[in-house]
Protein backbone atom coordinates (compact mmCIF):
# COMPACT_ATOMS: atom_id res chain seq x y z
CA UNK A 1 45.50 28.98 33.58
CA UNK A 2 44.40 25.57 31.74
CA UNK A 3 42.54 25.88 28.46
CA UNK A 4 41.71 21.89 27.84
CA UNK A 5 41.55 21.27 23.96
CA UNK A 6 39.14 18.13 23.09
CA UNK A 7 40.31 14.70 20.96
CA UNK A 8 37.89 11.70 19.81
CA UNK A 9 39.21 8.55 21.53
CA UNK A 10 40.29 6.27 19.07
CA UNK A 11 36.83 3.98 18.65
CA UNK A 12 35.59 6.21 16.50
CA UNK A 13 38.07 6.52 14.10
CA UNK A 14 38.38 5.84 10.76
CA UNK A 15 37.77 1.62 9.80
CA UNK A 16 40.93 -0.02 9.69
CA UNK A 17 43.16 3.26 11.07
CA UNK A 18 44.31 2.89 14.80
CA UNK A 19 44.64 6.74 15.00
CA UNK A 20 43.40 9.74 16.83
CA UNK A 21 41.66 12.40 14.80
CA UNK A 22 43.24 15.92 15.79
CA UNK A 23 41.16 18.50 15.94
CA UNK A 24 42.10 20.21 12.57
CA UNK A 25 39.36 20.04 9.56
CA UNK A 26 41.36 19.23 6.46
CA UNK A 27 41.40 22.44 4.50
CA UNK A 28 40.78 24.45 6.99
CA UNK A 29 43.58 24.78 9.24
CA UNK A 30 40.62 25.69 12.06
CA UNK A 31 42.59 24.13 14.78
CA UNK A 32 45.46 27.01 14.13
CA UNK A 33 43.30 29.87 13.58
CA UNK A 34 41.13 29.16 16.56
CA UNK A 35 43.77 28.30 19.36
CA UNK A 36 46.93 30.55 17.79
CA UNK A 37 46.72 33.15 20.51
CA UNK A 38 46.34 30.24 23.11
CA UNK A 39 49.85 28.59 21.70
CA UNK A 40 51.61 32.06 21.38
CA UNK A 41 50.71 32.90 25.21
CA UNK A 42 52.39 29.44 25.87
CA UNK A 43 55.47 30.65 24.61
CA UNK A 44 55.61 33.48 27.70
CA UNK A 45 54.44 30.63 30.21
CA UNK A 46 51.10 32.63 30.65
CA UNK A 47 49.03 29.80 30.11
CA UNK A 48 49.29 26.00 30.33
CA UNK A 49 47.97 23.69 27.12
CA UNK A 50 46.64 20.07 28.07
CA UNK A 51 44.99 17.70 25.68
CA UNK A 52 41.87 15.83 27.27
CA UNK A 53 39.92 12.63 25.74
CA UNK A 54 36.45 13.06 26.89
CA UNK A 55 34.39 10.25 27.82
CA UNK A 56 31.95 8.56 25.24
CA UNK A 57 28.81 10.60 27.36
CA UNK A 58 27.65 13.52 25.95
CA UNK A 59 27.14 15.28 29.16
CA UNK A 60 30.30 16.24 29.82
CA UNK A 61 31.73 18.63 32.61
CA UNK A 62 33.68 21.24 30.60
CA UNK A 63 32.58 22.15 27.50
CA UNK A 64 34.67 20.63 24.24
CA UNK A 65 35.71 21.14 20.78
CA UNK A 66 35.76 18.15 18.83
CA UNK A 67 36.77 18.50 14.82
CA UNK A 68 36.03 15.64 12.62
CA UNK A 69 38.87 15.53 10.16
CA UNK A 70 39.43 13.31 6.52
CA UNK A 71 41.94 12.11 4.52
CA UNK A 72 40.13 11.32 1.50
CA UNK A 73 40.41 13.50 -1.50
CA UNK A 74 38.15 15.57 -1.58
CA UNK A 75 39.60 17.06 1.77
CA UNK A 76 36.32 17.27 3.67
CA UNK A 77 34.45 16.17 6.50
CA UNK A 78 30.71 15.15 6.74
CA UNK A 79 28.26 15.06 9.86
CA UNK A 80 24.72 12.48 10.02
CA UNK A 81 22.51 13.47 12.50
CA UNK A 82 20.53 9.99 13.23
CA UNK A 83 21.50 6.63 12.87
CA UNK A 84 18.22 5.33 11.51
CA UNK A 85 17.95 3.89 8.34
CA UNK A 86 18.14 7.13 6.23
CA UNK A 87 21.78 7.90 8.47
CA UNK A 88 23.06 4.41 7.85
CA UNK A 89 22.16 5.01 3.60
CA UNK A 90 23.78 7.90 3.90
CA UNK A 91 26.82 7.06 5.49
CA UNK A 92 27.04 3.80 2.92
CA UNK A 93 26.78 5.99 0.16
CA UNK A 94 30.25 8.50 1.51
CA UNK A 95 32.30 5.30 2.44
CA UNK A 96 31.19 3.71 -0.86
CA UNK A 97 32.95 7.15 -2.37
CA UNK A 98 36.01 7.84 -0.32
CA UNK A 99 34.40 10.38 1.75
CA UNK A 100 35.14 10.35 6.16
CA UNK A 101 31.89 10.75 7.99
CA UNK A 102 30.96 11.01 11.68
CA UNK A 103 27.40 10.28 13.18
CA UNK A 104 25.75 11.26 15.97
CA UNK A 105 22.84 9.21 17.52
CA UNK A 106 20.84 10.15 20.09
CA UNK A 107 20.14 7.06 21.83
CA UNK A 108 22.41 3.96 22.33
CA UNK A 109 21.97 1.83 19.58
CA UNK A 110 21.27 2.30 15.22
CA UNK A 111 17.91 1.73 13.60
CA UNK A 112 15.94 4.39 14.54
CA UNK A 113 11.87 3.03 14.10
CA UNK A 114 14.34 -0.77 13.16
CA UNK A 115 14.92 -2.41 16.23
CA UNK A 116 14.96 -6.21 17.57
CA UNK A 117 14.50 -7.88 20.65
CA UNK A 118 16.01 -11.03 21.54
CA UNK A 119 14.85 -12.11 24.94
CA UNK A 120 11.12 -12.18 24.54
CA UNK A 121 11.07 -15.29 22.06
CA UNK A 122 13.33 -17.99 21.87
CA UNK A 123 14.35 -16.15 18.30
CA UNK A 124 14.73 -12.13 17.46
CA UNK A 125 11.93 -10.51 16.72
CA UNK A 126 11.71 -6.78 14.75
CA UNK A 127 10.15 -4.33 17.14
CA UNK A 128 9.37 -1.93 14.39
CA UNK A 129 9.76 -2.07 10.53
CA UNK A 130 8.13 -5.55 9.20
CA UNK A 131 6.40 -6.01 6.68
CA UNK A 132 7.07 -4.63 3.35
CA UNK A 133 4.53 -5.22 -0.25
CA UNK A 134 7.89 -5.34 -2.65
CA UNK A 135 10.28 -8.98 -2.38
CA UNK A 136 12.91 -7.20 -3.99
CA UNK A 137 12.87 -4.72 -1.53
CA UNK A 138 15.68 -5.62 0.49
CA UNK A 139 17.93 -6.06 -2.59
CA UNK A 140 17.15 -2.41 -3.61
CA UNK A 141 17.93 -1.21 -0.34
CA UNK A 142 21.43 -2.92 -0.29
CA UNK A 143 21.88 -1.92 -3.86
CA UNK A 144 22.79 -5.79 -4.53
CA UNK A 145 21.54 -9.13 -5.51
CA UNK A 146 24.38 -11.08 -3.47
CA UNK A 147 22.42 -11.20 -0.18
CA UNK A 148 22.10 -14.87 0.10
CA UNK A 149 21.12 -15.26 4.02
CA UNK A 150 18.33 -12.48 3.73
CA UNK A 151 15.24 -14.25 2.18
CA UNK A 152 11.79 -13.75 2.16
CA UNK A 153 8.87 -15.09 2.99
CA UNK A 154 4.73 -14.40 2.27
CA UNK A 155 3.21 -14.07 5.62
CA UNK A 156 -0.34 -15.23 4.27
CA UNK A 157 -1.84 -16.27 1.09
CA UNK A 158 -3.26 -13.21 -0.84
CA UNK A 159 -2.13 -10.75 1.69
CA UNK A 160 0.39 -9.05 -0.60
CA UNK A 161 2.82 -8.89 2.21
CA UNK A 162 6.20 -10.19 2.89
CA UNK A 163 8.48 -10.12 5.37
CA UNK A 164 12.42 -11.52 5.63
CA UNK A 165 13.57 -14.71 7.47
CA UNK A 166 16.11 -12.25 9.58
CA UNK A 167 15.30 -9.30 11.00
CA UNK A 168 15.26 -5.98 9.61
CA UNK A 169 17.97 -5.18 12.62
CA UNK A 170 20.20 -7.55 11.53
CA UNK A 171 19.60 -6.50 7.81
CA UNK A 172 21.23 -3.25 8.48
CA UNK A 173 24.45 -4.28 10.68
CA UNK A 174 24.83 -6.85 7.79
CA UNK A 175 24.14 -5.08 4.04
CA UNK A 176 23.59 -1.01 5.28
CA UNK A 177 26.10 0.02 7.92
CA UNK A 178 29.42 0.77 6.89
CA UNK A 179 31.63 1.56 10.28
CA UNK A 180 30.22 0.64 13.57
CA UNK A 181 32.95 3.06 14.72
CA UNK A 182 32.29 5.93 13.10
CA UNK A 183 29.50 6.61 15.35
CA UNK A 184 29.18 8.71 18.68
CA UNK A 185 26.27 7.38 20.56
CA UNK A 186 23.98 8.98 22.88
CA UNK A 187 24.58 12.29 21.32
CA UNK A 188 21.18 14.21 20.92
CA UNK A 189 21.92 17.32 18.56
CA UNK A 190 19.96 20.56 19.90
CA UNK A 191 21.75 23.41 17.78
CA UNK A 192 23.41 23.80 14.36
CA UNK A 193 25.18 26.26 13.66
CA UNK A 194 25.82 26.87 9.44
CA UNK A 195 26.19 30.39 8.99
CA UNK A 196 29.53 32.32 8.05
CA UNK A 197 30.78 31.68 4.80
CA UNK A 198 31.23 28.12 2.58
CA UNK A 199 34.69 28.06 3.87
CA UNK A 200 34.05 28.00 7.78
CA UNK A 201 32.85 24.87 9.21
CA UNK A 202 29.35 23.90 10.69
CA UNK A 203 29.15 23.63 14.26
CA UNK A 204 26.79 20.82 15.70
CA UNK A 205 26.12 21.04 19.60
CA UNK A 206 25.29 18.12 21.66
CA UNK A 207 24.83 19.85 25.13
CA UNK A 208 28.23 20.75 26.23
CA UNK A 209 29.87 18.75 23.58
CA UNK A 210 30.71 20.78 19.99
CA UNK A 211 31.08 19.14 16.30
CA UNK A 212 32.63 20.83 13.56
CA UNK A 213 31.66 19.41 10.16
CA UNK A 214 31.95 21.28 6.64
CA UNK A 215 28.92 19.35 5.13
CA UNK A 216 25.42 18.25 7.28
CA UNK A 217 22.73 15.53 7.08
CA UNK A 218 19.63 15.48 9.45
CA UNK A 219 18.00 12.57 9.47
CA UNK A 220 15.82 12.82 12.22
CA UNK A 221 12.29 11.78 12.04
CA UNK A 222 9.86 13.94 11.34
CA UNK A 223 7.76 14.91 14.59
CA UNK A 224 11.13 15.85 15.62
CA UNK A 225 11.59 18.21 13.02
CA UNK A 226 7.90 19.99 13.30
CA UNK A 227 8.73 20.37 17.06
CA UNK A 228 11.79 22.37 16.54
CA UNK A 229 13.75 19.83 18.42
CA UNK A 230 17.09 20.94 16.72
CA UNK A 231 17.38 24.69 16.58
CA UNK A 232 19.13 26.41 13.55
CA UNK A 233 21.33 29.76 13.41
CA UNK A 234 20.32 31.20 11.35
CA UNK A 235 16.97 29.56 11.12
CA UNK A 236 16.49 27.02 7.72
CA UNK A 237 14.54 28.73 4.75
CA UNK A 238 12.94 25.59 4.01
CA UNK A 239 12.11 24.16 6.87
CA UNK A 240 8.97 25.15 7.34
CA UNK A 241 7.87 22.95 4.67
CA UNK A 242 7.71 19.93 6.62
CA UNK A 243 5.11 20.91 8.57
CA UNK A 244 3.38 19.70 5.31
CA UNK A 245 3.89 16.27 6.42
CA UNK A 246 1.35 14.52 8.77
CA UNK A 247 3.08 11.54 11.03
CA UNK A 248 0.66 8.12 11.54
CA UNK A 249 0.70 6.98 15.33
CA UNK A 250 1.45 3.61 15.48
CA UNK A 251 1.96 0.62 17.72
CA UNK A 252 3.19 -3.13 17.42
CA UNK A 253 1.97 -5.63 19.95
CA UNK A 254 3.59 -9.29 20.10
CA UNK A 255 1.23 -12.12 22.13
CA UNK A 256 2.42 -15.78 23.08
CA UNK A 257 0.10 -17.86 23.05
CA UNK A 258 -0.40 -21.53 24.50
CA UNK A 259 -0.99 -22.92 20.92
CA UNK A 260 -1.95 -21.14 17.61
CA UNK A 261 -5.59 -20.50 17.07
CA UNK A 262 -5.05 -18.24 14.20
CA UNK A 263 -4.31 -17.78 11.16
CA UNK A 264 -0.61 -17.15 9.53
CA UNK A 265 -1.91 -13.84 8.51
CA UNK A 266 -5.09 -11.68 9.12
CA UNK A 267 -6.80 -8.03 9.69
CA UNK A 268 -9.44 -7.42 12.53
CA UNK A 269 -9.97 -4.21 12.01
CA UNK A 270 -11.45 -2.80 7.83
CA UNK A 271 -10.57 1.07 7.73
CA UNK A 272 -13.02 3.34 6.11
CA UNK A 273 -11.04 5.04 3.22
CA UNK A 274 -11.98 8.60 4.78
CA UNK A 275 -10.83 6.64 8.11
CA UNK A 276 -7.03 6.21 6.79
CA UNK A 277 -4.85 3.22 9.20
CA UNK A 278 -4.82 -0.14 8.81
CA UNK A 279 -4.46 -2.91 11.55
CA UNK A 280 -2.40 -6.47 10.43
CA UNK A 281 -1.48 -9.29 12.29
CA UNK A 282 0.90 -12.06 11.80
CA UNK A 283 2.21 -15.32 12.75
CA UNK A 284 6.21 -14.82 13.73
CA UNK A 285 6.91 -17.72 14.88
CA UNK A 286 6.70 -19.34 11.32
CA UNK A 287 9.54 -18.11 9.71
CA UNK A 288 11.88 -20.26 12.83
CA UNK A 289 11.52 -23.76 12.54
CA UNK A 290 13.57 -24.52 16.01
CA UNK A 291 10.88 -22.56 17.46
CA UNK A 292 8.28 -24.24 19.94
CA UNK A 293 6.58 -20.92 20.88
CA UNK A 294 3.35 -19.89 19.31
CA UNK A 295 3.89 -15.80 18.85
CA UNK A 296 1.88 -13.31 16.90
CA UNK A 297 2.78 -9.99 16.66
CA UNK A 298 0.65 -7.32 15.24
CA UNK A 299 0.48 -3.65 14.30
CA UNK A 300 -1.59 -0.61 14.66
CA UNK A 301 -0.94 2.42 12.30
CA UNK A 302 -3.13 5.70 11.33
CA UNK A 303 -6.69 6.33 12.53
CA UNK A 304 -6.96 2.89 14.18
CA UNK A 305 -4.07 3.40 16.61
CA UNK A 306 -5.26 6.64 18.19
CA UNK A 307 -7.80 5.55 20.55
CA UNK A 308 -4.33 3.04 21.83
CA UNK A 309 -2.02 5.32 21.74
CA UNK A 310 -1.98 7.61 25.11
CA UNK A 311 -2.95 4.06 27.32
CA UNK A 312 -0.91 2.19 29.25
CA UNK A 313 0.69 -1.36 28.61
CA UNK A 314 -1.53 -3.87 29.55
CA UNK A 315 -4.80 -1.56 28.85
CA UNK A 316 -3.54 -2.21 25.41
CA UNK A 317 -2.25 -5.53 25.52
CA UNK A 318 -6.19 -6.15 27.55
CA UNK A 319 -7.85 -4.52 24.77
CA UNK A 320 -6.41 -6.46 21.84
CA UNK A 321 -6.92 -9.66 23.37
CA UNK A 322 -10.41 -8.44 23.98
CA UNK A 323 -10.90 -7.73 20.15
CA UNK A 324 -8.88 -11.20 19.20
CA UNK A 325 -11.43 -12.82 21.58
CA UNK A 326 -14.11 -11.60 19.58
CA UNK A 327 -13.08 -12.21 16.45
CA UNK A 328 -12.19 -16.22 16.75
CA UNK A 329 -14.87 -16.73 19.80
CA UNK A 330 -15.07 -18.47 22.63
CA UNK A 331 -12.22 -15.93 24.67
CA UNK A 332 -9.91 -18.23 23.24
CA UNK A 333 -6.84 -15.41 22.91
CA UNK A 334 -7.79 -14.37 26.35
CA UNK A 335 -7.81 -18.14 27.85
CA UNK A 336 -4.60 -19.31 25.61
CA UNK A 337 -2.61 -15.57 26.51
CA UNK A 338 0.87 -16.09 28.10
CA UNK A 339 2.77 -12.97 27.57
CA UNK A 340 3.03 -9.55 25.78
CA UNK A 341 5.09 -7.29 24.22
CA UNK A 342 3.65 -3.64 24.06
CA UNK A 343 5.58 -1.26 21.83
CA UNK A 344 4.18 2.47 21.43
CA UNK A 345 5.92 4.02 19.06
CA UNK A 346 4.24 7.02 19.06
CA UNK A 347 5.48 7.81 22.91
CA UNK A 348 9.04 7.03 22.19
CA UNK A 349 10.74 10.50 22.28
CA UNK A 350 13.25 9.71 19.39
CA UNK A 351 10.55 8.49 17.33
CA UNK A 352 6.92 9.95 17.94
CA UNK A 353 4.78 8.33 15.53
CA UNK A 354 5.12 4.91 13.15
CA UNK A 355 6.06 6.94 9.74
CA UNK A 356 4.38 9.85 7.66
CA UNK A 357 1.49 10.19 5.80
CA UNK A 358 0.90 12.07 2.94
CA UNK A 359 -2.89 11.04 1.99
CA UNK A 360 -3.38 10.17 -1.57
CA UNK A 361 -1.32 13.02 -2.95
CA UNK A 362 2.06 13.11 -3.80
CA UNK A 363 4.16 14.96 -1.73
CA UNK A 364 7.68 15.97 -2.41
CA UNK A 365 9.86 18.41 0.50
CA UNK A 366 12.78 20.04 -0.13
CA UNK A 367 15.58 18.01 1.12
CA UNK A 368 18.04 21.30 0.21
CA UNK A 369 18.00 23.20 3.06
CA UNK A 370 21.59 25.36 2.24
CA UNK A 371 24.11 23.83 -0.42
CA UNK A 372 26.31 22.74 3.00
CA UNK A 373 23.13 21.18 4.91
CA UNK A 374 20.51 18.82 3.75
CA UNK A 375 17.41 16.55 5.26
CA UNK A 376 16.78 13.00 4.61
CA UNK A 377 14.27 10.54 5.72
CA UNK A 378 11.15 8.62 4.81
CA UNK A 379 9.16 11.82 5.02
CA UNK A 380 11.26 13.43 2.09
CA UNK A 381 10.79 11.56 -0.98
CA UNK A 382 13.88 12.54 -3.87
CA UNK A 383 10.73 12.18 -6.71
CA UNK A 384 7.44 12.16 -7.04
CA UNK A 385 7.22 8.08 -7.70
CA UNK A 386 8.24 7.16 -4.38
CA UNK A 387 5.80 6.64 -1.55
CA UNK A 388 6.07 9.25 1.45
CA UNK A 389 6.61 6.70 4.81
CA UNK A 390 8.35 4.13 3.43
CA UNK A 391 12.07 2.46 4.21
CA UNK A 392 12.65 2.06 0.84
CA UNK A 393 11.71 6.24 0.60
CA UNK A 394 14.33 6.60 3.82
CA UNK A 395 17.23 4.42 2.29
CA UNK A 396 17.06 6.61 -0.93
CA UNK A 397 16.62 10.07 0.94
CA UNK A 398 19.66 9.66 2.38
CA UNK A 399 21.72 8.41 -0.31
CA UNK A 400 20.47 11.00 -2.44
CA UNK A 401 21.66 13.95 0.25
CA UNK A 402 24.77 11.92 0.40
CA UNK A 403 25.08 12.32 -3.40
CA UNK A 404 24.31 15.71 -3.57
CA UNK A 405 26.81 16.88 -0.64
CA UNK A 406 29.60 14.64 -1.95
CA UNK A 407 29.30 17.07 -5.59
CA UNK A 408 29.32 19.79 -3.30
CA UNK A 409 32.59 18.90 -1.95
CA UNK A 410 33.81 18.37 -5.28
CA UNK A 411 33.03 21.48 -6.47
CA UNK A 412 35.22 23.31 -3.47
CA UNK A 413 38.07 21.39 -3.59
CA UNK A 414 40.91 23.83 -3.51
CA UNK A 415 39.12 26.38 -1.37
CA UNK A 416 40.74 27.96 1.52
């Protein structure tokens, strides 16, 4: 008889320690208490112990125990669920303090509703998060003035927008995320377990793989959330709360063109107030002077995205161009059209929408779901002054959960 006992391969270790973590929670002594009968049997040759490094894949064969262990003072270990921008906060805000972390991210890559492409222009291009109304914004994100190759630009007389000469993509591998390795990709939670006392650890499952954490932060977005996507034992007092929350659909197209017809910024569709959404368009290709490609990207949130939203690619891509055609004449987008880009946010099944919606009320949600376990994200606002949807809302979720949980670990050092 073989009873296969899990450890993390070294890439996700610690930053700067060329270590395995064994499976014992600092603290704790879990790994003992768990697998004692197992080592005592080995003694009268009953049973046979081997240690097994899974593969990076969640979808394992055998089902595994994984234990993410610290070494930092306060003794403890912390699990993100989501990599997004509310994740990466997070995580900034425990290395910035001392504190280990692991997190798991569902698909391959970080960013969650951030992402870039580099192969459709001869420059990247953000896929998701753009435009922002605040050019300080990306300094209050990073919590720092010293970010001299992030600079922005207006992206059209009186439009009130701006939008930075990198992408948003390469904002966060640069200024946000701590530890590339300190990630497990490709790890979609589906259960938590957090009941038992303060003293026994959380268990996280990602199908047949196991995390044990003693402190949690879901950062998922929130469609996810309303659609029960993660189950809880036992279930979350607060939860329920979020189905407050209404999520805008949303969509970004990107258009080469021949030559540029339009304008560097420009809106072809007015919103009725009591018809919330707006519609925005942009010239991209400004911002890279190298460039010779004429590219305008574009974006569809709220009431104006639904009737987009459940079509295919190039119905939308056709449809657009029809409405560009009409508003500068002559079926000049149609005639001077080269490529497109379609991205539908609201049919990506890690994402689901473009960001939440509150209406004109403030909205706060609890982001306390147990004293072990909290939510962050742009949905969850820490105060009623911030804006329900926004990054800057995200990046401060989760470094206020991060805050919270790391005075919660405070407060037990010493427990058994």
């Amino acid at each position: 008889m073989v009873i296969v006992l899990g450890s993390r391969q070294p890439k996700h270790t610690a930053a700067g320690k060329d270590r395995e973590s064994v499976p014992v929670p600092q603290g704790h002594n879990l790994f003992w208490k768990r697998n004692a009968p197992f080592l005592l049997l080995t003694l009268f040759g009953i049973v046979t112990l081997e240690w097994m490094a899974p593969p990076t894949s969640c979808d394992v064969s055998q089902s595994k125990l994984y234990s993410v262990s610290t070494k930092n003072q306060n003794n403890r270990a912390v699990v993100i669920v989501g990599a997004g921008m509310a994740g990466l906060a997070a995580a900034k805000e425990l290395a910035k303090h001392g504190v280990d972390y692991l997190m798991l991210e569902a698909s391959d890559r970080i960013g969650g509703r951030i992402e870039q492409s580099d192969n459709f222009t001869d420059f990247p291009i953000d896929l998701g998060t753009s435009l922002m109304n605040d050019p300080n914004l990306l300094q209050k994100i990073a919590e720092s003035d010293d970010i001299p190759d992030m600079k922005v630009k207006s992206v059209g007389k009186g439009s009130g927008q701006y939008i930075p000469t990198r992408t948003w993509y390469e904002f966060l591998n640069a200024y946000i995320l701590p530890n590339q390795k300190q990630i497990d990709y490709n790890c979609k939670v589906d259960r938590i377990d957090h009941g038992g006392p303060r003293t026994a650890p959380i268990e996280l499952h990602c199908g047949r793989r196991t995390y044990l954490a003693d402190t949690v932060i879901v950062t998922v977005p929130l469609p996810l959330l309303q659609s029960s996507e993660i189950t809880y034992s036992p279930p979350l007092p607060g939860l329920p709360d979020v189905n407050a929350g209404e999520v805008w659909p949303g969509i970004k197209v990107i258009f080469e063109f021949k030559d540029s017809f339009y304008p560097e910024y420009f809106s072809i569709d007015d919103p009725a107030k009591s018809d919330p959404g707006k519609v925005e368009f942009w010239n991209c290709a400004r911002l890279y002077l190298h460039s010779t490609q004429h590219v305008l990207a574009g974006h569809y949130v709220g009431q104006p995205a639904l009737k987009y939203v459940n079509l295919d690619d190039e119905t939308i891509a056709k449809s657009v161009l029809t409405r560009l055609d009409q508003k500068f004449g002559n079926g000049v987008a149609t005639k001077k059209h080269i490529r497109h880009m379609i991205v539908n946010w609201s049919r990506r099944p890690l994402a689901r929408g473009a960001f939440s919606y509150h209406g004109t009320e403030k909205w706060t949600s609890n982001q306390k779901m147990t004293e072990r376990l909290y939510l962050a994200g742009e949905a969850f606002p820490t105060n009623e002054s911030q804006e329900a949807g926004s990054i800057q809302t995200a990046a401060l979720s989760g470094r206020h959960a991060a805050k919270e949980l790391i005075m919660y670990l405070n407060s037990t050092l010493g427990e058994e």
